[in-house]
C-alpha atoms as a PDB file:
ATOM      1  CA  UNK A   1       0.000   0.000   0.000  1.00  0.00           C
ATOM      2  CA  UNK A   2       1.330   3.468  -1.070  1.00  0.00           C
ATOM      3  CA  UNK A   3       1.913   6.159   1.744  1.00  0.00           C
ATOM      4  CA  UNK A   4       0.918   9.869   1.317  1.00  0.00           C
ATOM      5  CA  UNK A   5       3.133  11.617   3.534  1.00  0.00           C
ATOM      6  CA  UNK A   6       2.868  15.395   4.740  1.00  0.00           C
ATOM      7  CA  UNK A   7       5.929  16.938   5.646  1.00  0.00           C
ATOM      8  CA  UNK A   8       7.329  15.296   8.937  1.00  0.00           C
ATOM      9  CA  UNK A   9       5.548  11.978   8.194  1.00  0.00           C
ATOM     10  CA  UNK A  10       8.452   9.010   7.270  1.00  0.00           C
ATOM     11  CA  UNK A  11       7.920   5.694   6.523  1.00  0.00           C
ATOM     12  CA  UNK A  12      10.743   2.776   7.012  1.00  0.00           C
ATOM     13  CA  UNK A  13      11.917   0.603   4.501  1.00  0.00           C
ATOM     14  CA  UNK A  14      12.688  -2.271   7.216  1.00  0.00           C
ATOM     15  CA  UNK A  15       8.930  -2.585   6.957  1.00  0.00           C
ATOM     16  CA  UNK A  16       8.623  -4.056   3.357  1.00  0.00           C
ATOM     17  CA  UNK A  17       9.436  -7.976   3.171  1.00  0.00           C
ATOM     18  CA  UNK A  18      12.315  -8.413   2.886  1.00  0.00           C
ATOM     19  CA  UNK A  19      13.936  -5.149   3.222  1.00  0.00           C
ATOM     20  CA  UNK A  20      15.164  -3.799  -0.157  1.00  0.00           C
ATOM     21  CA  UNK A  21      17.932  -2.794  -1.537  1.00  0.00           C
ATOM     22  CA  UNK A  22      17.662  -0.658  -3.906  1.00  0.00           C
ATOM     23  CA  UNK A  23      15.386   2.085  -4.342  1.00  0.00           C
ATOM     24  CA  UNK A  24      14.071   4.454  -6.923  1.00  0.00           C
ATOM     25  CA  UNK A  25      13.289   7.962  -5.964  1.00  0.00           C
ATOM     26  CA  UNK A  26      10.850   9.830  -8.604  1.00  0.00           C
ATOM     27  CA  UNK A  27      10.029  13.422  -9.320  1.00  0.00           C
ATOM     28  CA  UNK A  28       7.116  14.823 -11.417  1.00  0.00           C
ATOM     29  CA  UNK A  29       6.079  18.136 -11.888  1.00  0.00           C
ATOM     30  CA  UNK A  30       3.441  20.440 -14.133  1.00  0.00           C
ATOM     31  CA  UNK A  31       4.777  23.999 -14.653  1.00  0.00           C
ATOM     32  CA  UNK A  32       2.134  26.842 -15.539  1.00  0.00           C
ATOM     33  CA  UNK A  33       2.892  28.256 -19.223  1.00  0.00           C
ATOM     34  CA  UNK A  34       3.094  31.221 -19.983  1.00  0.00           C
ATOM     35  CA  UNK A  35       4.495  33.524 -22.779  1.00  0.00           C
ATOM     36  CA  UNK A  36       7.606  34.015 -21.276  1.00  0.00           C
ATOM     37  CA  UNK A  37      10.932  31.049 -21.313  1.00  0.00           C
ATOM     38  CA  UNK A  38       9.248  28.556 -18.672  1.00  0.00           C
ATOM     39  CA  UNK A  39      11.518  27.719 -15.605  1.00  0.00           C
ATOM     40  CA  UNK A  40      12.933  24.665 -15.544  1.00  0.00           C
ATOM     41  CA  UNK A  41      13.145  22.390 -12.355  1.00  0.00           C
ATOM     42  CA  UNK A  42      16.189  20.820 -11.634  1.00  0.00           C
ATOM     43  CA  UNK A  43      15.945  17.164  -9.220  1.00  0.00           C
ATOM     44  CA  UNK A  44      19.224  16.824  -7.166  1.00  0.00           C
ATOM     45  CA  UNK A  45      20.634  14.392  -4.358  1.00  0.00           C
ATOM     46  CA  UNK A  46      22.953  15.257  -1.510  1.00  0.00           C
ATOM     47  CA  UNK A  47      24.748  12.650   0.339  1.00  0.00           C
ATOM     48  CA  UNK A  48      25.154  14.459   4.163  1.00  0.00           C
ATOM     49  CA  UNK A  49      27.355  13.402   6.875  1.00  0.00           C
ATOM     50  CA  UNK A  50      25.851  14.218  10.553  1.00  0.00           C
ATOM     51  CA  UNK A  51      26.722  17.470  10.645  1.00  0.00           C
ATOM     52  CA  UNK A  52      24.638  18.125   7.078  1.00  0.00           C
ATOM     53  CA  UNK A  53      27.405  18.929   4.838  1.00  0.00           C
ATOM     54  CA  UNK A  54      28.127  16.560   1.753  1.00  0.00           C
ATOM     55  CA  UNK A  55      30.487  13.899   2.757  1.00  0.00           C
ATOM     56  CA  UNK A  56      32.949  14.412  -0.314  1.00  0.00           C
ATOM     57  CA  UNK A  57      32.894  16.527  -4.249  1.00  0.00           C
ATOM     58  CA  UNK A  58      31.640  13.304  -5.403  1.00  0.00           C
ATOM     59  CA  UNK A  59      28.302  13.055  -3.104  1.00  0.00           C
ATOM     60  CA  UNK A  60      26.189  15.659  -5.105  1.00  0.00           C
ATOM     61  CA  UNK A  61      24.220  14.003  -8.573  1.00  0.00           C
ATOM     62  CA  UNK A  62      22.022  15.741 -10.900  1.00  0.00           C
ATOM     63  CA  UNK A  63      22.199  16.391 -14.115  1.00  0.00           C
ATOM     64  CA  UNK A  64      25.809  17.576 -14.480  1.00  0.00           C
ATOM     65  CA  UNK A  65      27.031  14.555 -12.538  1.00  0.00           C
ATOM     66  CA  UNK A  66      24.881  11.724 -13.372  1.00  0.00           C
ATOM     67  CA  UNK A  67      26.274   9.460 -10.425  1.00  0.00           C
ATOM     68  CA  UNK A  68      27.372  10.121  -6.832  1.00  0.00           C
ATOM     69  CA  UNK A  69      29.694   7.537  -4.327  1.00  0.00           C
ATOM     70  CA  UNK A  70      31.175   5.345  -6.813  1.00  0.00           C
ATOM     71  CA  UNK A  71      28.274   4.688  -8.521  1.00  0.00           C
ATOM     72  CA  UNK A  72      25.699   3.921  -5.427  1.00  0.00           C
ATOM     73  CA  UNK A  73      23.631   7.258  -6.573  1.00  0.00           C
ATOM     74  CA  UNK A  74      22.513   7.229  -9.925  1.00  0.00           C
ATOM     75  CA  UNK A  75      20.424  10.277 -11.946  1.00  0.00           C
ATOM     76  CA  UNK A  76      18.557   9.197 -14.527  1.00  0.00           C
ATOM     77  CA  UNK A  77      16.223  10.784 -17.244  1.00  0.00           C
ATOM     78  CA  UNK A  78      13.281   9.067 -18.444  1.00  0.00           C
ATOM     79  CA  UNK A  79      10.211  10.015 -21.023  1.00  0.00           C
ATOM     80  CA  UNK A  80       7.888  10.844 -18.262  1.00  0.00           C
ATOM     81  CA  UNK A  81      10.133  11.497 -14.975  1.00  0.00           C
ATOM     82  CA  UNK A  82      13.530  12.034 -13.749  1.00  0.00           C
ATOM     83  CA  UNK A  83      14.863  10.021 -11.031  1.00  0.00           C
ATOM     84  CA  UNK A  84      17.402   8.886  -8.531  1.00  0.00           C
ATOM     85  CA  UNK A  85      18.376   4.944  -8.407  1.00  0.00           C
ATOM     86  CA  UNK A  86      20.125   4.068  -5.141  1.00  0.00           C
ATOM     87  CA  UNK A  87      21.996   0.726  -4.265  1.00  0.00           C
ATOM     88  CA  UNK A  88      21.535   1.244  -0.528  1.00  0.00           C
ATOM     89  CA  UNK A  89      24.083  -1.479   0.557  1.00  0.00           C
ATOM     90  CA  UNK A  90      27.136   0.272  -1.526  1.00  0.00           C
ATOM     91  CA  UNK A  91      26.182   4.497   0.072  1.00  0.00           C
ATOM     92  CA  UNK A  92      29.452   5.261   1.715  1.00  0.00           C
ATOM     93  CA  UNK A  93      28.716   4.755   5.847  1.00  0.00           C
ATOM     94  CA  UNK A  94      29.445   8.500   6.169  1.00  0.00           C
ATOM     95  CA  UNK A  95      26.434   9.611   4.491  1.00  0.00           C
ATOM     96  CA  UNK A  96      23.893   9.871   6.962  1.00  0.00           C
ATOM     97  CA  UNK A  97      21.217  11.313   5.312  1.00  0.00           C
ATOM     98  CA  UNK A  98      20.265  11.475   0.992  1.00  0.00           C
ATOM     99  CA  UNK A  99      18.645  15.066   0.835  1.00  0.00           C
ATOM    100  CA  UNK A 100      16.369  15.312  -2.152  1.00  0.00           C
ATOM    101  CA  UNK A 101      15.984  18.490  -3.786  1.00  0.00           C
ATOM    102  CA  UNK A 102      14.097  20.370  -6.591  1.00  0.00           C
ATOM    103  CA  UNK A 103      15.957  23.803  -7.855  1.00  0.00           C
ATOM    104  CA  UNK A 104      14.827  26.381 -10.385  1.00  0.00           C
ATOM    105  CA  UNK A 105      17.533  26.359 -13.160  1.00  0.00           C
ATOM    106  CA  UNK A 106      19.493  29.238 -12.756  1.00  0.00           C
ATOM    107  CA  UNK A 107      18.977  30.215 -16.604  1.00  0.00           C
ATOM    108  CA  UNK A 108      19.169  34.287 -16.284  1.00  0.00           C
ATOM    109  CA  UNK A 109      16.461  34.360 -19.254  1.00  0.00           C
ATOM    110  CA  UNK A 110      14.185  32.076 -17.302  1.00  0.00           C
ATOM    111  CA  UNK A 111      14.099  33.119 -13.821  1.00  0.00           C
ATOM    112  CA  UNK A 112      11.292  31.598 -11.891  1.00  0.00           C
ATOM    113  CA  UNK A 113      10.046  30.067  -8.691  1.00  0.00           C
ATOM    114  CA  UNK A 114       7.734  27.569  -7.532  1.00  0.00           C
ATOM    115  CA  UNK A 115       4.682  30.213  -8.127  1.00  0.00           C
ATOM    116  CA  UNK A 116       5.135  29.366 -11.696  1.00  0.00           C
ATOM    117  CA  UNK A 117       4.987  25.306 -10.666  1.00  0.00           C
ATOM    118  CA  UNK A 118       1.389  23.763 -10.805  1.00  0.00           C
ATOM    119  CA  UNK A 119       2.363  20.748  -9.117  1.00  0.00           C
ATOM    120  CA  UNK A 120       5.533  18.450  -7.968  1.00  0.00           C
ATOM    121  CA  UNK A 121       6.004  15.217  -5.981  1.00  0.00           C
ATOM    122  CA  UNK A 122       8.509  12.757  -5.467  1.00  0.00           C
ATOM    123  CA  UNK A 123       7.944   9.113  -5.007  1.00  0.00           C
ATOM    124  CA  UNK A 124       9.790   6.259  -3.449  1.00  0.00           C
ATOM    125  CA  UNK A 125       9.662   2.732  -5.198  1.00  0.00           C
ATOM    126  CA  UNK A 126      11.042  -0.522  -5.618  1.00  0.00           C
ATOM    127  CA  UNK A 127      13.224  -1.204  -8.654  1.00  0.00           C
ATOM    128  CA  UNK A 128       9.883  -3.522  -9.923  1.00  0.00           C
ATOM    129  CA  UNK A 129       7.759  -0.293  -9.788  1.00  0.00           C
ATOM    130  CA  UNK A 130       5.997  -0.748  -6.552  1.00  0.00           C
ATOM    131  CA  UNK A 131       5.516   2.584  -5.162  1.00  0.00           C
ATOM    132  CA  UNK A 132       6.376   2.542  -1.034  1.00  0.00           C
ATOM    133  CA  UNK A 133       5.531   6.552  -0.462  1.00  0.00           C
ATOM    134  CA  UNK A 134       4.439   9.690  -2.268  1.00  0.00           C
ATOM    135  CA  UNK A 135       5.495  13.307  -1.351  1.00  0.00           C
ATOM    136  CA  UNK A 136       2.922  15.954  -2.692  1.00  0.00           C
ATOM    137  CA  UNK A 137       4.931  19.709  -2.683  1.00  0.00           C
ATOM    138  CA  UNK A 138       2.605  22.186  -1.405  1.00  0.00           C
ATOM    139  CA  UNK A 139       3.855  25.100  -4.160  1.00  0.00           C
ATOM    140  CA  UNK A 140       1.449  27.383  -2.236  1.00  0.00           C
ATOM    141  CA  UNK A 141       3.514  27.012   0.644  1.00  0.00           C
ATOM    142  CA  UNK A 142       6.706  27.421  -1.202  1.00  0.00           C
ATOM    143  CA  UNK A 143       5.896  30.096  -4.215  1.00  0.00           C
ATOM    144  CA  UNK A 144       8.485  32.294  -2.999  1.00  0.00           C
ATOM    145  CA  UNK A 145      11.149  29.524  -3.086  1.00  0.00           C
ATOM    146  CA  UNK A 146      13.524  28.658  -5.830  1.00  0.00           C
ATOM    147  CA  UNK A 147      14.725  25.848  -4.423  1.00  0.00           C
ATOM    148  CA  UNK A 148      12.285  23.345  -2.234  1.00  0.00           C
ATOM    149  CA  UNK A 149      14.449  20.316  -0.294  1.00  0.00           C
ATOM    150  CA  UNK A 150      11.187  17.525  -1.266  1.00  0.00           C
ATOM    151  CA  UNK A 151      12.633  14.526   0.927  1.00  0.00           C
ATOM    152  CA  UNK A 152      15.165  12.628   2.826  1.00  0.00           C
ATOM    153  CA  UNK A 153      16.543   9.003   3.065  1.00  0.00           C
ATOM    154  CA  UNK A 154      18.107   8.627   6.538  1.00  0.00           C
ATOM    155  CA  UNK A 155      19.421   6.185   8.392  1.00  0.00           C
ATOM    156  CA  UNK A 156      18.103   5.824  11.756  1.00  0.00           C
ATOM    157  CA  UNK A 157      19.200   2.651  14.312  1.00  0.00           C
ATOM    158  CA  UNK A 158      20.764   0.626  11.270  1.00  0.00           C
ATOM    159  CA  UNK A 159      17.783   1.500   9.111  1.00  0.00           C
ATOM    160  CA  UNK A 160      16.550   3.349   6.200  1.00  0.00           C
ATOM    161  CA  UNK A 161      13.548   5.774   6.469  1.00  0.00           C
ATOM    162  CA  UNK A 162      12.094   8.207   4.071  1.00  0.00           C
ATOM    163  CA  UNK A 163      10.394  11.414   5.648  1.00  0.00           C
ATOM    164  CA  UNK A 164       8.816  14.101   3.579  1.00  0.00           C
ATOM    165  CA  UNK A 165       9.909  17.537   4.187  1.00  0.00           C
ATOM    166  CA  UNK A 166       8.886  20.129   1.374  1.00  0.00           C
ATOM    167  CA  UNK A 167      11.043  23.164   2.954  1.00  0.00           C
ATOM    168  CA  UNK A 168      11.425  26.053   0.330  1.00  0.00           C
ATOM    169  CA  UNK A 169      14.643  27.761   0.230  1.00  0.00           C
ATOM    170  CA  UNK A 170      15.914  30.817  -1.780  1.00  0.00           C
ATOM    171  CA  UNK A 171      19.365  31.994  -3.510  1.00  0.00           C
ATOM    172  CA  UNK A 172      18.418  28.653  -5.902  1.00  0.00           C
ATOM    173  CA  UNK A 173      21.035  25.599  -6.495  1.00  0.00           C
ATOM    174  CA  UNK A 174      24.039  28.181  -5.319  1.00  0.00           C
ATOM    175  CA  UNK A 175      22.450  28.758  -1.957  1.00  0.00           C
ATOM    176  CA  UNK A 176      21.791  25.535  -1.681  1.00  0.00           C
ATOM    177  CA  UNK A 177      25.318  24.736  -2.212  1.00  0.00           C
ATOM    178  CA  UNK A 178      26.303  27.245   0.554  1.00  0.00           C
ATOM    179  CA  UNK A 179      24.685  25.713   3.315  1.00  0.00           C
ATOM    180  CA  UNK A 180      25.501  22.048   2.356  1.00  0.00           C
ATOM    181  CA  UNK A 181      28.734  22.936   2.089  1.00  0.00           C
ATOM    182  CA  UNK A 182      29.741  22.120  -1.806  1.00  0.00           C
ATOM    183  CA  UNK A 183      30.604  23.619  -4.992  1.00  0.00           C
ATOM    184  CA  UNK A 184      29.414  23.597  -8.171  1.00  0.00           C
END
């Protein structure tokens, strides 16, 4: 059965039979046209150590760095969605938490924010399809944001658990770099 989770809401992955091992995170949006360059959203992944900064250069993938941790992280574009594939077993045991984001593309001739985004959610599923949890964005809540963090994948006792978040942040993928503590 598929969760809907509010922010704060997680669900563990030691709960499905038997536990899995790899994961597929999913993100899906509808942005409002207009006559002006749409903004384009941007799906990222952080690997975080406990203190919240990215473990290494290499723990950051989206689109300009397809995989993260040797390969354990992997961004990948699809017809219909992008996504994240994860091979829990092989994240580096300094990564504490996988941050999911969505960021408005810095593009100077399409500047934007998540008032111009209809909808977005990101989904959590087994590599077969099953979907384990659903995160709905609230873009009212974030309209002002350029950035929104959607979800995290933490570890928590030896296990994995997925809480939904949906905290908008501004100063966009370069802000978000500043207080992760990473460059791009």
């Amino acid at each position: 059965m598929t969760s809907n989770l509010t922010a704060g809401q997680s669900i563990s992955l030691a709960d499905q039979q038997p536990p899995p091992t790899d994961v597929v995170i999913g993100f899906e949006w509808d942005v409002i046209t207009s006559n002006s360059p749409d903004p384009e959203l941007v799906p990222m992944v952080l690997l975080l150590d406990e203190d919240e900064q990215v473990i290494d250069p290499d723990a950051v993938a989206f689109f300009n760095q397809l995989t993260a941790a040797a390969g354990a992280v992997e961004y990948v574009t699809g017809d219909d969605q992008e996504q994240v594939d994860i091979h829990l077993p092989a994240v580096p045991a300094a990564a504490k938490t996988l941050l999911f984001l969505l960021f408005i593309n810095p593009d100077p001739r399409r500047p934007g924010t998540f008032r111009s985004v209809r909808h977005a959610n990101a989904s959590i599923s087994l590599p077969t399809g099953k979907m384990l949890a659903r995160v709905d964005i609230d873009t009212s809540s974030v309209e002002n944001a350029d950035a929104v963090v959607v979800a995290e994948l933490y570890r928590y006792q030896g296990q994995w658990k997925f809480r939904a978040l949906g905290q908008g942040h501004t100063g966009g993928v370069h802000g978000i770099a500043s207080t992760f503590g990473f460059t791009l």
